[in-house]
Protein backbone atom coordinates (compact mmCIF):
# COMPACT_ATOMS: atom_id res chain seq x y z
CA UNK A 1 -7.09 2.19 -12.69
CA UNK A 2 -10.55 2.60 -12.24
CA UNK A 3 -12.72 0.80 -9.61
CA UNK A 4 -16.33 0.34 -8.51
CA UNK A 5 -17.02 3.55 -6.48
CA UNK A 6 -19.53 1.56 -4.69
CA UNK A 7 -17.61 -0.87 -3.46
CA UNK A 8 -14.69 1.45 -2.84
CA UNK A 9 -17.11 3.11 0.02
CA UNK A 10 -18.23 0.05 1.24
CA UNK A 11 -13.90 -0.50 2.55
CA UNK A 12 -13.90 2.79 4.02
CA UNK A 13 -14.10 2.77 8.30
CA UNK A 14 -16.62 4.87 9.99
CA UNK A 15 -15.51 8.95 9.49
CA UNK A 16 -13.69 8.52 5.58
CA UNK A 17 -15.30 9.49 2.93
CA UNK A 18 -14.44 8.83 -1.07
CA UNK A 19 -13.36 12.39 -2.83
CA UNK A 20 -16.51 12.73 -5.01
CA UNK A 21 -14.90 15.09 -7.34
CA UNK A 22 -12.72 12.21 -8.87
CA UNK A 23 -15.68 9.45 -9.43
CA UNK A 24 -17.17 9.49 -12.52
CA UNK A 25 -19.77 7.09 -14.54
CA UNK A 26 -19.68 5.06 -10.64
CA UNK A 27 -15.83 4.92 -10.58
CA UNK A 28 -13.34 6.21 -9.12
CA UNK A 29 -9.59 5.86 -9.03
CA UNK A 30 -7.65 2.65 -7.13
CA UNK A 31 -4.53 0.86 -7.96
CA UNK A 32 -1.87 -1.31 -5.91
CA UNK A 33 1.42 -1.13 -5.43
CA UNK A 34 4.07 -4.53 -4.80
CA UNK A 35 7.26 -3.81 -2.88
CA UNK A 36 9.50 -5.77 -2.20
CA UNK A 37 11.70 -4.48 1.26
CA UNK A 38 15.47 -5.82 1.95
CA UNK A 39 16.27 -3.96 4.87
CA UNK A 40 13.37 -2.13 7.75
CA UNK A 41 13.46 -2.64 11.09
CA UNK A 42 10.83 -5.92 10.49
CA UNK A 43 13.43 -7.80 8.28
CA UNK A 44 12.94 -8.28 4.78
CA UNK A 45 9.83 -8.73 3.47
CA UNK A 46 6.94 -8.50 0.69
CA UNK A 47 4.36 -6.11 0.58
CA UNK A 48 1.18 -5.79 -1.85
CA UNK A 49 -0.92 -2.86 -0.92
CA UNK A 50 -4.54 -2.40 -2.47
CA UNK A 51 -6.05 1.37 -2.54
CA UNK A 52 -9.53 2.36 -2.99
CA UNK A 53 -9.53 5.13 -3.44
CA UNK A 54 -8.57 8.80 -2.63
CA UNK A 55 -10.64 10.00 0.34
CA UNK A 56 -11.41 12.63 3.25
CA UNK A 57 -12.04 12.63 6.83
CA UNK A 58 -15.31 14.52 5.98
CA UNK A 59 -16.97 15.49 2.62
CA UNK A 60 -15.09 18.68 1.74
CA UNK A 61 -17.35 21.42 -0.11
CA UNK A 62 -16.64 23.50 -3.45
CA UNK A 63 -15.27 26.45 -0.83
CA UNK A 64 -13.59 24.12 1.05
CA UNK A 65 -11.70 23.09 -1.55
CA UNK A 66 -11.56 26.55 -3.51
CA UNK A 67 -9.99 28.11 -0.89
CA UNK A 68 -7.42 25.26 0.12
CA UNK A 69 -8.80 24.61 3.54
CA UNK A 70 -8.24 20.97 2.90
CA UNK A 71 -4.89 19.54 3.30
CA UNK A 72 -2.78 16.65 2.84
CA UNK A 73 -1.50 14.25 5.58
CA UNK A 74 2.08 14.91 6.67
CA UNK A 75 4.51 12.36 7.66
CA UNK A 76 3.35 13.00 11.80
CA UNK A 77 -0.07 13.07 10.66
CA UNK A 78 -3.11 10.35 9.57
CA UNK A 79 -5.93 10.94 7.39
CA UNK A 80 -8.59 11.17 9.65
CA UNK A 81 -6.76 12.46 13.04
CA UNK A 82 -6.18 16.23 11.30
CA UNK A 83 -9.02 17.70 10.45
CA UNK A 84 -9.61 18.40 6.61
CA UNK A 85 -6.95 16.09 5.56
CA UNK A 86 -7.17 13.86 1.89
CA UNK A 87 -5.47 11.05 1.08
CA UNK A 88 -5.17 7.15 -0.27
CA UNK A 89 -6.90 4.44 1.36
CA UNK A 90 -5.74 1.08 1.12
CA UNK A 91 -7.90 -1.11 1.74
CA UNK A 92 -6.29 -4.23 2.18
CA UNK A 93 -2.33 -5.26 2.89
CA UNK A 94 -1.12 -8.13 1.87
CA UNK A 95 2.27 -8.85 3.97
CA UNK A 96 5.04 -11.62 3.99
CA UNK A 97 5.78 -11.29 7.38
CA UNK A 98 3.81 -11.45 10.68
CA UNK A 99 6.22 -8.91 12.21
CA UNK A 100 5.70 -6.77 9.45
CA UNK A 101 1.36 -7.03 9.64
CA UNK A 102 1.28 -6.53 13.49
CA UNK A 103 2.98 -3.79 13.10
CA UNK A 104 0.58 -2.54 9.94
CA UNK A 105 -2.42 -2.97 12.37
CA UNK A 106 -0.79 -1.46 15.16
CA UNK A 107 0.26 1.48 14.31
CA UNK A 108 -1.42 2.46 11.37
CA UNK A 109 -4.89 0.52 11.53
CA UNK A 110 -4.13 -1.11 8.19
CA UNK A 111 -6.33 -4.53 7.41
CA UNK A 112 -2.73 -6.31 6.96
CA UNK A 113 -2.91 -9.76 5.81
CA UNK A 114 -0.61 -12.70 6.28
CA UNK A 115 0.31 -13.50 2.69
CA UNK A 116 2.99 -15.62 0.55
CA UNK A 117 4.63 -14.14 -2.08
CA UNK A 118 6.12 -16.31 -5.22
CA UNK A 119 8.50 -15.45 -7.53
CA UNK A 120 9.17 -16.71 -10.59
CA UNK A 121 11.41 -16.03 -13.98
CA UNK A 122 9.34 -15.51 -17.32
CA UNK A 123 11.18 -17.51 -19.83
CA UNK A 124 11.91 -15.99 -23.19
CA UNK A 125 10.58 -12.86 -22.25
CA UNK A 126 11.05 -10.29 -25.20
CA UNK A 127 13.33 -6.81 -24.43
CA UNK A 128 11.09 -4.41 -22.01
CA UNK A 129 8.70 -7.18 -21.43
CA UNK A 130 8.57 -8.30 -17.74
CA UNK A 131 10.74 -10.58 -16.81
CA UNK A 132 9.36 -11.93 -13.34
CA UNK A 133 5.82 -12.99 -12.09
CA UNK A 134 4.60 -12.56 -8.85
CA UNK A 135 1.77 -14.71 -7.15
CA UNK A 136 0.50 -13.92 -4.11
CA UNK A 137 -1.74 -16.22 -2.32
CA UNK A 138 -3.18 -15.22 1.33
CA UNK A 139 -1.24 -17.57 4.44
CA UNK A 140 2.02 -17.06 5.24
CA UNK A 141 2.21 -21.22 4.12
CA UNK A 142 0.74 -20.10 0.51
CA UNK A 143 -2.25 -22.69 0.75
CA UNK A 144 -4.87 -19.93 0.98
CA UNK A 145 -6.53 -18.26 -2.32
CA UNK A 146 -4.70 -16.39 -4.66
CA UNK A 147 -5.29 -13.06 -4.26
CA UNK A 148 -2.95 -11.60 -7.19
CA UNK A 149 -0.97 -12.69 -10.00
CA UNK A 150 1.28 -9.52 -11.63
CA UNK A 151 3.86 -9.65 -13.91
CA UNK A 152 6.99 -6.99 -13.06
């Protein structure tokens, strides 16, 4: 989906930059993703991840780019500790779990956020319609705001 580029920069830490060659009219691309994990080595737990945008650990130029100098993260590396390397930001984790968030922040710097998620059955919903709805409200006791409502 499409997001504010402005206020996609302003949830970037010091050193990331938004990819410039994706915004257009003062977007850019962002999304989410909701997981939902049975078995890691935190337990089971929810997950609702928010993403920014697609960014760099420095503006990249036409030749940088042309020539394929810039390079995705691998699995043993972060955006921003290899130089010239793209990818997502998210730029807020919501997590069911406190295991789970310390271990977001730890290790991969993540804003992870305590966060209850609530499931419920849609009721006479039609073939390929979704059939659950999932409300997600900050506080692992669910009495903070809502932060999302999405229907799966």
């Amino acid at each position: 989906s499409f997001i504010s580029a402005d206020v996609a920069k302003g949830r970037l830490p010091e050193g990331l930059v938004l990819d410039s060659s994706l915004e257009q009219f003062g977007k850019t691309y962002g999304g989410f993703f909701l997981a939902e994990y049975d078995d890691t080595p935190f337990g089971s737990f929810w997950e609702l991840v928010v993403i920014c945008g697609l960014v760099w650990n420095r503006e990249p130029t036409l030749k940088d780019v042309l020539l394929g100098l810039f390079t995705a993260p691998s699995a043993e590396t972060d955006v921003g500790k290899e130089e010239n390397s793209r990818s997502t930001w998210a730029s807020n984790v919501y997590v069911s779990s406190r295991t789970a968030r310390d271990h977001g922040r730890s290790e991969f710097g993540l804003i992870s956020n305590d966060a209850q998620f609530t499931v419920t059955d849609v009721e006479d919903s039609p073939e390929g319609a979704p059939r659950q709805k999932v409300v997600v409200r900050q506080g692992l006791d669910g009495d903070g705001p809502e932060v999302a409502t999405i229907y799966v």
